[in-house]
Protein backbone atom coordinates (compact mmCIF):
# COMPACT_ATOMS: atom_id res chain seq x y z
CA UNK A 1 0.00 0.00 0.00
CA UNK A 2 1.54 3.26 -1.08
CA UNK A 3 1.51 6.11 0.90
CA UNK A 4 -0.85 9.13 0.34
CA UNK A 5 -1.74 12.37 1.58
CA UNK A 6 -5.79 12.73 2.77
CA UNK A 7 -7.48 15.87 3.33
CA UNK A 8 -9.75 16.27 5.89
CA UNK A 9 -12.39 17.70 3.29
CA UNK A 10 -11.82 15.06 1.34
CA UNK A 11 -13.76 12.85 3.54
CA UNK A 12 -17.17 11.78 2.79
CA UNK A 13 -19.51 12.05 6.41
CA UNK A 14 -21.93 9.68 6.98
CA UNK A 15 -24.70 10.81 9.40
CA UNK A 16 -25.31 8.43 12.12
CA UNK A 17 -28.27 6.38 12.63
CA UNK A 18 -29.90 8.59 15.81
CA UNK A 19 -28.90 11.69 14.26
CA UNK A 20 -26.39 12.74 16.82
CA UNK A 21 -23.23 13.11 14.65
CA UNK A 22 -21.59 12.12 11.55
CA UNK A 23 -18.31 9.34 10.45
CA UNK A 24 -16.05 9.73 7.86
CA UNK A 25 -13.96 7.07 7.19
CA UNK A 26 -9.95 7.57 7.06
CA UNK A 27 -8.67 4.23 6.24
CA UNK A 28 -9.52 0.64 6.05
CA UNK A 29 -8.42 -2.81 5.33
CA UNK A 30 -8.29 -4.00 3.36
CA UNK A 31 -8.73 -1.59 0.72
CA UNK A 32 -12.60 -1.12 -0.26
CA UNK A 33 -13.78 -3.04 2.43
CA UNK A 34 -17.14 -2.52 3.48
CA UNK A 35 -18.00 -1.75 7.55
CA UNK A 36 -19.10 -5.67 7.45
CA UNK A 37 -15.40 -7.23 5.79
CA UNK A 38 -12.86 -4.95 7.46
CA UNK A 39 -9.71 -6.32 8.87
CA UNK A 40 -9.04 -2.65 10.50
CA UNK A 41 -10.26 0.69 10.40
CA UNK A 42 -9.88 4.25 10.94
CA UNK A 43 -12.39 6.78 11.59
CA UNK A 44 -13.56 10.12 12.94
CA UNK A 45 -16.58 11.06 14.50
CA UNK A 46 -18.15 14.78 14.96
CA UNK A 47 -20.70 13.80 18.28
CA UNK A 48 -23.31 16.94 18.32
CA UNK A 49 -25.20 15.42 20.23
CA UNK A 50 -25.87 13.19 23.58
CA UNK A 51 -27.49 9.78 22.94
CA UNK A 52 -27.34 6.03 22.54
CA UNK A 53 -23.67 4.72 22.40
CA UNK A 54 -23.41 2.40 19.37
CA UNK A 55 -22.13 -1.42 20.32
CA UNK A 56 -20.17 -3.18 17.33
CA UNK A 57 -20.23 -6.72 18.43
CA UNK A 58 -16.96 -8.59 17.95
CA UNK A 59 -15.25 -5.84 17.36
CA UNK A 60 -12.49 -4.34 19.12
CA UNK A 61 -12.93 -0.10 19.07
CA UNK A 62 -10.38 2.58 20.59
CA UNK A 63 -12.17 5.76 20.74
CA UNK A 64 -8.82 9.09 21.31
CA UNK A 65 -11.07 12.34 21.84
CA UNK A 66 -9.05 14.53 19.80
CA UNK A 67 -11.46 18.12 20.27
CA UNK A 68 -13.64 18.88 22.48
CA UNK A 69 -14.41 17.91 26.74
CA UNK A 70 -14.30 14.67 26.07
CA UNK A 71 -17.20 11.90 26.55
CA UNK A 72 -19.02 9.99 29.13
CA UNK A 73 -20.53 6.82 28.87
CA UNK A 74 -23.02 5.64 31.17
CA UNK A 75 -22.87 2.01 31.15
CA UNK A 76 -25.05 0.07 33.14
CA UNK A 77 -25.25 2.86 35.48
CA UNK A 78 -21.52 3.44 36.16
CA UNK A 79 -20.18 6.45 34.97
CA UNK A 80 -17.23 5.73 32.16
CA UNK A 81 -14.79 8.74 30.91
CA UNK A 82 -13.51 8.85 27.66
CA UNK A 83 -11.48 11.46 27.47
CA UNK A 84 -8.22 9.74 25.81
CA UNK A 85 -7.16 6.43 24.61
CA UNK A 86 -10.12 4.64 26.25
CA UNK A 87 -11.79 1.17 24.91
CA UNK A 88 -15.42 1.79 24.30
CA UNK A 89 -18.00 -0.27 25.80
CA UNK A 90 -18.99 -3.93 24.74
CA UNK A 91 -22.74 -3.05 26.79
CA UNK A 92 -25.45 -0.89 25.73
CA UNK A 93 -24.86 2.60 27.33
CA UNK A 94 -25.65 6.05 27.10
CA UNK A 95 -23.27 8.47 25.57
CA UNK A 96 -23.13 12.17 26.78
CA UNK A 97 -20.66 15.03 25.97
CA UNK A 98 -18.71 16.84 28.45
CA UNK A 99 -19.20 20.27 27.49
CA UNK A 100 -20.61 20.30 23.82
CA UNK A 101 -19.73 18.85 20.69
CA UNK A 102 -16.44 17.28 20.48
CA UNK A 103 -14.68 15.03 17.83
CA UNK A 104 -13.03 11.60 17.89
CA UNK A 105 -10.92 9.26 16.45
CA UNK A 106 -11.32 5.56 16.44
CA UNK A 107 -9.46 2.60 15.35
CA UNK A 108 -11.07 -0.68 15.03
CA UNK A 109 -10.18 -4.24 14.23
CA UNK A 110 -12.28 -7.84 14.06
């Protein structure tokens, strides 16, 4: 795989299912793969809003707030912060912002 140069407004967002933000994909193998045949993946998220946290099942997903307050997950009824490096949750849980919208970067593998 060569190297290459992408542009943040070169990526296509992709607004989320509950309407609380948008995805744009960064990377992914292996090349072309769809969200269902990825090896690994690299994305960004723009959260605008607070609301259901999305689980992936069988997936492994590191979620590095990169602008913003920072996140926190309410997972069962236990307060979670994701504020850095943090592994999101495998339950169902409740996502709300610290402080207003914020963006993130995540990096997934199966």
């Amino acid at each position: 795989m060569a190297a290459r140069v992408i542009r943040n407004a070169d990526l296509v967002r992709v607004a989320w299912k509950n309407g609380g933000g948008t995805t744009a994909e960064v990377a992914a193998f292996p090349e072309g793969s769809g969200f269902d045949t990825f090896g690994w993946r690299i994305s960004m998220a723009d959260v605008e809003s607070d609301g259901p946290f999305s689980v992936f099942p069988d997936i492994d997903r590191t979620l590095i707030v990169v602008e913003g307050n920072g996140i926190e997950l309410d997972v069962e009824g236990v307060p979670f912060r994701l504020d850095r490096a943090s592994p999101s949750s495998p339950s169902p849980a409740r996502m709300r912002r610290s402080g207003g919208s914020c963006r993130d970067r995540s990096a997934t593998s199966t």
